[in-house]
C-alpha atoms as a PDB file:
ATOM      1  CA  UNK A   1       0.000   0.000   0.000  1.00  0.00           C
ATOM      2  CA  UNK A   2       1.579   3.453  -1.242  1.00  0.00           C
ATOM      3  CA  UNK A   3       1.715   5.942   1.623  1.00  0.00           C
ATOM      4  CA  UNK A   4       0.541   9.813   1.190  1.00  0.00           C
ATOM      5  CA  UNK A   5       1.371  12.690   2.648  1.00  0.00           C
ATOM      6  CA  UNK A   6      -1.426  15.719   2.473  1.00  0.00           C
ATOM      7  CA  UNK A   7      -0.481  18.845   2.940  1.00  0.00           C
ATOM      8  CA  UNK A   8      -3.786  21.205   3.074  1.00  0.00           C
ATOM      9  CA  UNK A   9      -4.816  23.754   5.321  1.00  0.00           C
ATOM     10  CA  UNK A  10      -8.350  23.896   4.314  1.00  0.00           C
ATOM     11  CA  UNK A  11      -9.901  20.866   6.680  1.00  0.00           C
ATOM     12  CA  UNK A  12     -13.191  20.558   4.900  1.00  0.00           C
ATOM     13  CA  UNK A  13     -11.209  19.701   1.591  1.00  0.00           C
ATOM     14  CA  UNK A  14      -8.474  17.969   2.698  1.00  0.00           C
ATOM     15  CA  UNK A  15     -10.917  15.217   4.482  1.00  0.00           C
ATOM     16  CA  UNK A  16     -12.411  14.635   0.902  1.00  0.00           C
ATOM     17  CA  UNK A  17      -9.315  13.903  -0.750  1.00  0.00           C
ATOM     18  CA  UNK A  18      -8.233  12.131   2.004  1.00  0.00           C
ATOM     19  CA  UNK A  19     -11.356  10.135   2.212  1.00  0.00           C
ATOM     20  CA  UNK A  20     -11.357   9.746  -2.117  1.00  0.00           C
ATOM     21  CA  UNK A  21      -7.235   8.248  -1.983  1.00  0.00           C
ATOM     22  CA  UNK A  22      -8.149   5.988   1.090  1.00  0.00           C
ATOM     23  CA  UNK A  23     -11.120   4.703  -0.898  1.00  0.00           C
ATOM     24  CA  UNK A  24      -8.689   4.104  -4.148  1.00  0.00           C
ATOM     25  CA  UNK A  25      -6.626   2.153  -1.670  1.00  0.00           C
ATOM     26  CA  UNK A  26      -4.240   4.712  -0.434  1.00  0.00           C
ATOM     27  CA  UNK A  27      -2.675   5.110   3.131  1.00  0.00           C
ATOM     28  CA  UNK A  28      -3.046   9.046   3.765  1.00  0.00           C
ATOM     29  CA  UNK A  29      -1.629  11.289   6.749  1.00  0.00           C
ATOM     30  CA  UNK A  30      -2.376  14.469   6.643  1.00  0.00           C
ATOM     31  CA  UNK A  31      -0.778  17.806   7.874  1.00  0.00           C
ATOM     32  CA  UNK A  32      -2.501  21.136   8.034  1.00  0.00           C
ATOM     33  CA  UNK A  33       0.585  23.348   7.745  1.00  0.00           C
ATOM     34  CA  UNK A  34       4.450  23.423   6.381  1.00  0.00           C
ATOM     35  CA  UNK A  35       5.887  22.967   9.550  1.00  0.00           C
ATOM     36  CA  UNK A  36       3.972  19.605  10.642  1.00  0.00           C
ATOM     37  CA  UNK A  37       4.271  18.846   6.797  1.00  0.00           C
ATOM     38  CA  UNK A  38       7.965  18.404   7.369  1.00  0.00           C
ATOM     39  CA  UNK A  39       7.882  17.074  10.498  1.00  0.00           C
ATOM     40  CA  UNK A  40       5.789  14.098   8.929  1.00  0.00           C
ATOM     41  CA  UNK A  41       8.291  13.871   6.259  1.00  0.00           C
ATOM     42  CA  UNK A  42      10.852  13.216   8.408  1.00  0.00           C
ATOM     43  CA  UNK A  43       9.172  10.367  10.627  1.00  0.00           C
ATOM     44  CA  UNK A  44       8.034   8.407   7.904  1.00  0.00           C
ATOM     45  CA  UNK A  45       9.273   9.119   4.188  1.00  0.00           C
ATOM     46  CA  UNK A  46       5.819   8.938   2.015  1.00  0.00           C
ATOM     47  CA  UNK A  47       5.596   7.742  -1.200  1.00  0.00           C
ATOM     48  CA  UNK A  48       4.316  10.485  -2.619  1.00  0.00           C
ATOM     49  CA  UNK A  49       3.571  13.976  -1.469  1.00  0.00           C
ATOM     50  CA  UNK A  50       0.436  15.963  -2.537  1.00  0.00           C
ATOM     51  CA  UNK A  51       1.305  19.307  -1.232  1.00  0.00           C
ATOM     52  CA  UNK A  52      -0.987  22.861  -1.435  1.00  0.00           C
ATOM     53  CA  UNK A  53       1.094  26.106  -2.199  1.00  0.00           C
ATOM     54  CA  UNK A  54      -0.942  28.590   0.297  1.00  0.00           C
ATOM     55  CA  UNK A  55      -0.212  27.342   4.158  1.00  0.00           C
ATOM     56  CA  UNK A  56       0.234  28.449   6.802  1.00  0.00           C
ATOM     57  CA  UNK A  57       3.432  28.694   8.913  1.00  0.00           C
ATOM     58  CA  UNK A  58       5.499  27.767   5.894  1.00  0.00           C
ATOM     59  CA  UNK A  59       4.444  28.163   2.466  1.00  0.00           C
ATOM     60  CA  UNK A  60       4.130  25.111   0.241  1.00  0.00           C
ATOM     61  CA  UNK A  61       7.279  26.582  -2.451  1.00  0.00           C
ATOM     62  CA  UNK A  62       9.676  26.658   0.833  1.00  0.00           C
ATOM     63  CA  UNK A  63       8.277  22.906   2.326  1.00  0.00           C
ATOM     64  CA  UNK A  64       8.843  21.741  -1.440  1.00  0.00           C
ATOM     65  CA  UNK A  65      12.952  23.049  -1.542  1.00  0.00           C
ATOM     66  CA  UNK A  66      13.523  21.287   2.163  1.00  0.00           C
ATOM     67  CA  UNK A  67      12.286  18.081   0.551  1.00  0.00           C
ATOM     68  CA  UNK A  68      14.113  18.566  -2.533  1.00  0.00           C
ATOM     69  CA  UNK A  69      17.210  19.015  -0.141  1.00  0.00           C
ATOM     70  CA  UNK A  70      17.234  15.096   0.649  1.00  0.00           C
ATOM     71  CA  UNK A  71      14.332  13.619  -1.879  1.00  0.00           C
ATOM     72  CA  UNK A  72      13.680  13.037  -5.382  1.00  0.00           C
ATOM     73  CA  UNK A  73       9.897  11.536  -3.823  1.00  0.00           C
ATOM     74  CA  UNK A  74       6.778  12.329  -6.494  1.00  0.00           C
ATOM     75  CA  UNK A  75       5.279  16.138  -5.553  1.00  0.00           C
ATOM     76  CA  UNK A  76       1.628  16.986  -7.042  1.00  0.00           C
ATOM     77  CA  UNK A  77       1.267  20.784  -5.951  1.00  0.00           C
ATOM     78  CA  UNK A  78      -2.319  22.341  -5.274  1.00  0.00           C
ATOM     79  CA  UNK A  79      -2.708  25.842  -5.962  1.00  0.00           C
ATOM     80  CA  UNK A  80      -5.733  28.402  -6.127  1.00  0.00           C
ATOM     81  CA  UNK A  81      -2.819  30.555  -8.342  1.00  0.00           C
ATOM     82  CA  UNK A  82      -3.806  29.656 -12.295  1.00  0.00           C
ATOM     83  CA  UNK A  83      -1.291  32.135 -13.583  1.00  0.00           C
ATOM     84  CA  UNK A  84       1.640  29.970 -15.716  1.00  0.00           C
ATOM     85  CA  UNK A  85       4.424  31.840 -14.102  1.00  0.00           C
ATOM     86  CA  UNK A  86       3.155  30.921 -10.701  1.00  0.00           C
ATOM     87  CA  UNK A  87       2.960  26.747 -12.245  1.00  0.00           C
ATOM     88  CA  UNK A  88       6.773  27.172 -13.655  1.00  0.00           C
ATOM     89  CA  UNK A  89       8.038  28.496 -10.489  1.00  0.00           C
ATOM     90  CA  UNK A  90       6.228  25.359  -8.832  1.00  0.00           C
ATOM     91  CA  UNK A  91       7.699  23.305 -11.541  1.00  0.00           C
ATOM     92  CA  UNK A  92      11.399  24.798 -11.524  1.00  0.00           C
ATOM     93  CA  UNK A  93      11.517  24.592  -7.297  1.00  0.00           C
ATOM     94  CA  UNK A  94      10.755  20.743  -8.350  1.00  0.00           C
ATOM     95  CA  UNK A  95       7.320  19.773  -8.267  1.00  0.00           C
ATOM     96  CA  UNK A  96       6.565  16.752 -10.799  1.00  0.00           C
ATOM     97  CA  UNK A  97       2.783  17.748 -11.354  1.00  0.00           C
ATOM     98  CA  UNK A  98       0.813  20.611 -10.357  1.00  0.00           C
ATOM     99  CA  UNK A  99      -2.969  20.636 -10.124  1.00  0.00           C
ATOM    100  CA  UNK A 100      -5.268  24.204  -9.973  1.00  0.00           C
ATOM    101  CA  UNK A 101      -8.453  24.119  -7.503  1.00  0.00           C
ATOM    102  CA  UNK A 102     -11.411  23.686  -7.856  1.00  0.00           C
ATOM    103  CA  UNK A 103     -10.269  19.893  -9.255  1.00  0.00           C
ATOM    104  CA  UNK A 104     -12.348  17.438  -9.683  1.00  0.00           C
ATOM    105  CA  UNK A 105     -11.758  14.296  -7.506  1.00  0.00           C
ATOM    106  CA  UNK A 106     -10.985  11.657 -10.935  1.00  0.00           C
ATOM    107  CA  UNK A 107      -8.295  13.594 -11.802  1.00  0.00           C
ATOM    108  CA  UNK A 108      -6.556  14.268  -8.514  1.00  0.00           C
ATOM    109  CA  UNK A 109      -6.795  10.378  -8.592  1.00  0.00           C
ATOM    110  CA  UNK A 110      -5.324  10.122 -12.287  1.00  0.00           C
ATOM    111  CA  UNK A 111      -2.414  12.039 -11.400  1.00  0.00           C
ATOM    112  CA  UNK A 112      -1.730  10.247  -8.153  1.00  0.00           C
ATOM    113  CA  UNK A 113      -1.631   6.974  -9.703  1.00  0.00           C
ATOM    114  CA  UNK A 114       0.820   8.834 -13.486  1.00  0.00           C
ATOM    115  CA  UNK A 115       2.836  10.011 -10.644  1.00  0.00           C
ATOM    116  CA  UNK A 116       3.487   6.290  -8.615  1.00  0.00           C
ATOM    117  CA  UNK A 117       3.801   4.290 -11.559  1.00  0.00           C
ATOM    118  CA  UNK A 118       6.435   7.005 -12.955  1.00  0.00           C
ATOM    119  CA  UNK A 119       7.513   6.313  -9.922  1.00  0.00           C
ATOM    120  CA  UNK A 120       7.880   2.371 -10.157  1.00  0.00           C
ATOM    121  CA  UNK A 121       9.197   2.575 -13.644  1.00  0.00           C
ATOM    122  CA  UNK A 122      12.080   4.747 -12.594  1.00  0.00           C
ATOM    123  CA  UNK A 123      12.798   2.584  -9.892  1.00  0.00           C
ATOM    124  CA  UNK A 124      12.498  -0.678 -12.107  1.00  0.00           C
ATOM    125  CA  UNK A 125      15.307   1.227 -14.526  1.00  0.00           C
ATOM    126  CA  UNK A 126      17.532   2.218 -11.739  1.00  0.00           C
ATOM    127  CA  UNK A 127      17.564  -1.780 -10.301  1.00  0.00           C
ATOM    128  CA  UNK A 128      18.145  -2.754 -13.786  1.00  0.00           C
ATOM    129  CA  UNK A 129      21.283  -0.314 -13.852  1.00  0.00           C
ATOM    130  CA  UNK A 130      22.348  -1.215 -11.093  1.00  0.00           C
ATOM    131  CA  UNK A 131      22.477  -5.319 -11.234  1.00  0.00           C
ATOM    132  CA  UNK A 132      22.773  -5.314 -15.388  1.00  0.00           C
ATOM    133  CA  UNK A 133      25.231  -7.986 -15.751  1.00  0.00           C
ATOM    134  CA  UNK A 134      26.083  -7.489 -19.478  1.00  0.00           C
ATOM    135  CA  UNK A 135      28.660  -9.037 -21.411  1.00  0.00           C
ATOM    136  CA  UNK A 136      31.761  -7.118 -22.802  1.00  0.00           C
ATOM    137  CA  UNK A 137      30.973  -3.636 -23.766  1.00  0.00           C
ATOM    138  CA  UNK A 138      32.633  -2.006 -26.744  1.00  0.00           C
ATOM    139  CA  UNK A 139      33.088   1.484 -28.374  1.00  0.00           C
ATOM    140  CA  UNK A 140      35.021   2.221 -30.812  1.00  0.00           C
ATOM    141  CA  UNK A 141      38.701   1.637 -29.251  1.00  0.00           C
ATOM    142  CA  UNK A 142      37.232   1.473 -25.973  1.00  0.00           C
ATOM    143  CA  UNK A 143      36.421  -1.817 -24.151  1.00  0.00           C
ATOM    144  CA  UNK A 144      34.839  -2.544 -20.946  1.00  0.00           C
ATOM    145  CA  UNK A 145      34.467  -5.682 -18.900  1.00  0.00           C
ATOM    146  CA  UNK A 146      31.576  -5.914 -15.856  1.00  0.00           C
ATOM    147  CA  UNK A 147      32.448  -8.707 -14.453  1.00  0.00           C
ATOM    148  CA  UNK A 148      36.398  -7.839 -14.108  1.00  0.00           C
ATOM    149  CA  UNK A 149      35.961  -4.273 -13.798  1.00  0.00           C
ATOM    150  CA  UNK A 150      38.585  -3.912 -16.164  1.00  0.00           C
ATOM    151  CA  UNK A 151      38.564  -0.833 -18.832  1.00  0.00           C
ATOM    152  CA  UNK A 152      40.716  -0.785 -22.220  1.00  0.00           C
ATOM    153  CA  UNK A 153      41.491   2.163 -24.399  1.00  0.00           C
ATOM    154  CA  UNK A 154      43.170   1.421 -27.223  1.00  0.00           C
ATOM    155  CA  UNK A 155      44.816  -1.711 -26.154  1.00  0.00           C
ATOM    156  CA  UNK A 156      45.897   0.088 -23.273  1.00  0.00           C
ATOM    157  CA  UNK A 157      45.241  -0.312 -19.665  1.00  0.00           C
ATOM    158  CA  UNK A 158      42.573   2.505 -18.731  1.00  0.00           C
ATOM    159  CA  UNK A 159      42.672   3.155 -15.093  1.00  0.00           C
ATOM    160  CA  UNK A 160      39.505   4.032 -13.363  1.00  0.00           C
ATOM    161  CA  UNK A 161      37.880   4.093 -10.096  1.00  0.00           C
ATOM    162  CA  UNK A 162      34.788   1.506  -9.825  1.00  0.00           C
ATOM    163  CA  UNK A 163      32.722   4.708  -9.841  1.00  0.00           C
ATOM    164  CA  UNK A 164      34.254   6.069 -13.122  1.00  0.00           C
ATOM    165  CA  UNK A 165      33.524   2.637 -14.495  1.00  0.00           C
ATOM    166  CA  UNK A 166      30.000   2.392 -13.400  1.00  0.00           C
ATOM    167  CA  UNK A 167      29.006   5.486 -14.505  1.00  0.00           C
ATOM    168  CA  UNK A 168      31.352   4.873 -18.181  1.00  0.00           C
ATOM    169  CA  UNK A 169      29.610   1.508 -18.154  1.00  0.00           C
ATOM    170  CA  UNK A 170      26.305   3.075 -17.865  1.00  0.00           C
ATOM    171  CA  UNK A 171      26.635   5.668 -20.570  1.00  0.00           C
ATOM    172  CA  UNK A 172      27.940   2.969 -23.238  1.00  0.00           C
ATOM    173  CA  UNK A 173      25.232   0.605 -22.700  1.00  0.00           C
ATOM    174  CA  UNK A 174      22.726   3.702 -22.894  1.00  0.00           C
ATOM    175  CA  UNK A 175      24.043   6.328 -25.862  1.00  0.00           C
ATOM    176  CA  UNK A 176      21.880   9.266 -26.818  1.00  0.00           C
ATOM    177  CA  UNK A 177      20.297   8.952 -23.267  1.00  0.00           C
ATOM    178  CA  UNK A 178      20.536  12.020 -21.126  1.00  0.00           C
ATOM    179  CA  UNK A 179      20.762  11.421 -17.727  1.00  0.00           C
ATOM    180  CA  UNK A 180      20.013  13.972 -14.838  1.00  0.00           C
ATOM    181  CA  UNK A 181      22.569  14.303 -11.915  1.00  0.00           C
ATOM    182  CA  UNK A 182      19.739  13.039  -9.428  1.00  0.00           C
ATOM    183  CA  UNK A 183      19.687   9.815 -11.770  1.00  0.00           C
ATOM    184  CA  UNK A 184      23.128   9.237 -11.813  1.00  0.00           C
ATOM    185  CA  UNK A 185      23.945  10.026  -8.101  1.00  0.00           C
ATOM    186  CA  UNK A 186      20.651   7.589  -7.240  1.00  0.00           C
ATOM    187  CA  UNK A 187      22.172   4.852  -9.953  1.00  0.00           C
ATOM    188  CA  UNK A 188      25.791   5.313  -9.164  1.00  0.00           C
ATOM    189  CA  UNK A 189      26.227   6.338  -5.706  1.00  0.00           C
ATOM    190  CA  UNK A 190      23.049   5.345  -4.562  1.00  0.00           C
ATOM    191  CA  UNK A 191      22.900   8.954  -2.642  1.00  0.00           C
ATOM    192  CA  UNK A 192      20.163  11.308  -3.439  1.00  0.00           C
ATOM    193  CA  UNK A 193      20.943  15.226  -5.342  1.00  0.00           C
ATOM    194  CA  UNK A 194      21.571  17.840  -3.218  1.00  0.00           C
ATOM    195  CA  UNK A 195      21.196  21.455  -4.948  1.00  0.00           C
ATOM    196  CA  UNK A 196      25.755  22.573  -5.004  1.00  0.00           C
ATOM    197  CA  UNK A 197      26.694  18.859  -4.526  1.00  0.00           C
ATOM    198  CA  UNK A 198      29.574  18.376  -7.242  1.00  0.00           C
ATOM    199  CA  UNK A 199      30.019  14.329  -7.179  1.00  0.00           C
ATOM    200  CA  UNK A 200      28.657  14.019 -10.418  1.00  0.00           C
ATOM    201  CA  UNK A 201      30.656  16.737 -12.401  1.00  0.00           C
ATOM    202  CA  UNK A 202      33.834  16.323 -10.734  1.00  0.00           C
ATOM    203  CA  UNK A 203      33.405  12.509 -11.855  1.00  0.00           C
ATOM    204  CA  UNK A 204      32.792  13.648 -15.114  1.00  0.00           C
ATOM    205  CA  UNK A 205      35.751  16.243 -15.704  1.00  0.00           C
ATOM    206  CA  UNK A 206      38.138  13.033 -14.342  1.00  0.00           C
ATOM    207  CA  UNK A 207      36.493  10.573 -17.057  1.00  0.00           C
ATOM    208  CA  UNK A 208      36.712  13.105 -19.772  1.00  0.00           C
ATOM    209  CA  UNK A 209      40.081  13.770 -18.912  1.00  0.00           C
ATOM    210  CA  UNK A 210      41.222   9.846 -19.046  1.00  0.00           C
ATOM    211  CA  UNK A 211      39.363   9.242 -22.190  1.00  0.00           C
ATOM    212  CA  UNK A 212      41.250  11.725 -23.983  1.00  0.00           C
ATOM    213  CA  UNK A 213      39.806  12.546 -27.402  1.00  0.00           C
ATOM    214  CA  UNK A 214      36.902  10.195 -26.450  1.00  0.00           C
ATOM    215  CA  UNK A 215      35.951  12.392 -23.685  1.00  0.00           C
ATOM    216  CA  UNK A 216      34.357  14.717 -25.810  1.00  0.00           C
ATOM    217  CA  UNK A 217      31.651  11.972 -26.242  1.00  0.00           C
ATOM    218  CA  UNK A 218      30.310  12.853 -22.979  1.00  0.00           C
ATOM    219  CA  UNK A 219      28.220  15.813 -24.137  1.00  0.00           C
ATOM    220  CA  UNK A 220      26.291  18.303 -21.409  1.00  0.00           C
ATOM    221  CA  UNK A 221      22.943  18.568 -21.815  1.00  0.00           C
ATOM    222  CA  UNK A 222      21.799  21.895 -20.108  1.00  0.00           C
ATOM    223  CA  UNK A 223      19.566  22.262 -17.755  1.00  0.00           C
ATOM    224  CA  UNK A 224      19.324  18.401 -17.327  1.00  0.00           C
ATOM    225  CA  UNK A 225      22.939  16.261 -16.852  1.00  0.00           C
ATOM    226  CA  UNK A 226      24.968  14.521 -19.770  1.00  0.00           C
ATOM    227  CA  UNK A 227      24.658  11.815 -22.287  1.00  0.00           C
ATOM    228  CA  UNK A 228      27.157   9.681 -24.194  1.00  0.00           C
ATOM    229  CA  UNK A 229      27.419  10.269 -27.750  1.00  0.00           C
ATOM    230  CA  UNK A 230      30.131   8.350 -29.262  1.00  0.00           C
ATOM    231  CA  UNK A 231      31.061   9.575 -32.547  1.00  0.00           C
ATOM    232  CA  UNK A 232      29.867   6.922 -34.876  1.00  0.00           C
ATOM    233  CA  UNK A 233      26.177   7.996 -33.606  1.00  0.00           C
ATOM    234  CA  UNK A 234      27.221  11.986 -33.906  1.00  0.00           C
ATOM    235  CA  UNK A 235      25.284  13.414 -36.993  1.00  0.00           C
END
């Protein structure tokens, strides 16, 4: 059973939802302000957050960046605010969905259930990076071996760290993918993002660096992470 956390000040409202998710199957605790909000949060991490933007105590923007500080966990914001500036800054602080009142009761359910099976699927891929057990990975002049740990460039030794070869292995086997930093900090160092945390980047200056003219493979993709794209796929 996937556990909720509410987050809505207006009690008459925030009994119905409660009362429509529990009926879908849905363990639901509710707080009425930021403060208890985060409080909650820290007790018992929820599955999924459904969090208004209007509370009181602590507004619903500043409870979402304190999760965001140690949690990539699903946020559906609720907001009385139908201006799209108002929805992007929900968006950019890192909600995943945001939902304007009045709602209707089907679709707060909808979302709920896009939101967990995103959810699932993300976790599915990140097990399956994790444990992937492939057989000898090759590209171009470079060759990689899972089960050794053992990295060739060119006939020649490379020498990496076992995270510089997870996170090399991980790009080969996926080219063209972009990757976020919270991905590859959840897949590689099994750590969640923290906003100024460098792990990821510093990683990534050290690989280019020891793949030498392959490096420049490992493209940035702005305003999301990096991807792999190894020449033969460049256009």
């Amino acid at each position: 059973m996937y556990n909720i956390l509410l987050v809505e000040d207006a009690r008459e409202l925030a009994e119905l939802v409660r009362g429509e998710l529990e009926a879908n199957g849905y363990e639901v605790r509710l707080a009425p302000d930021g403060e208890s909000a985060l409080k909650l949060f820290q007790e018992a991490a929820p599955d999924l957050v459904i969090l208004d933007w209007m509370l009181p105590k602590m507004d619903g923007l500043e409870v979402l960046r304190r999760i965001r500080q140690a949690s990539a966990v699903p946020v559906l914001m609720l907001t009385a605010r139908k201006e799209e500036a108002d929805r992007v800054i929900g968006l950019e602080v890192g909600a995943d969905d945001y939902l304007a009142k009045p709602f209707g009761m089907r679709e707060l359910v909808a979302r709920v259930r896009a939101l967990l099976r995103r959810m699932e699927q993300l976790r599915a891929v990140l097990t399956a990076d994790r444990t992937a057990k492939a057989g000898l990975l090759t590209c171009g002049l470079l060759k990689l071996d899972p089960e050794t740990f053992c990295a060739e460039l060119a006939g020649a030794p490379l020498e990496l760290t076992r995270t510089e070869f997870d996170l090399l292995s991980l790009f080969v086997r996926n080219p063209g993918r972009a990757f976020s930093r919270n991905y590859l900090l959840e897949t590689i160092w099994g750590e969640n993002y923290i906003p100024g945390d460098r792990s990821v980047d510093n990683a990534i200056l050290r690989l280019r660096k020891k793949l030498e003219a392959l490096g420049e493979a490992i493209e940035t993709v702005w305003g999301i992470g990096y991807r792999f794209n190894p020449p033969d796929d460049r256009k």
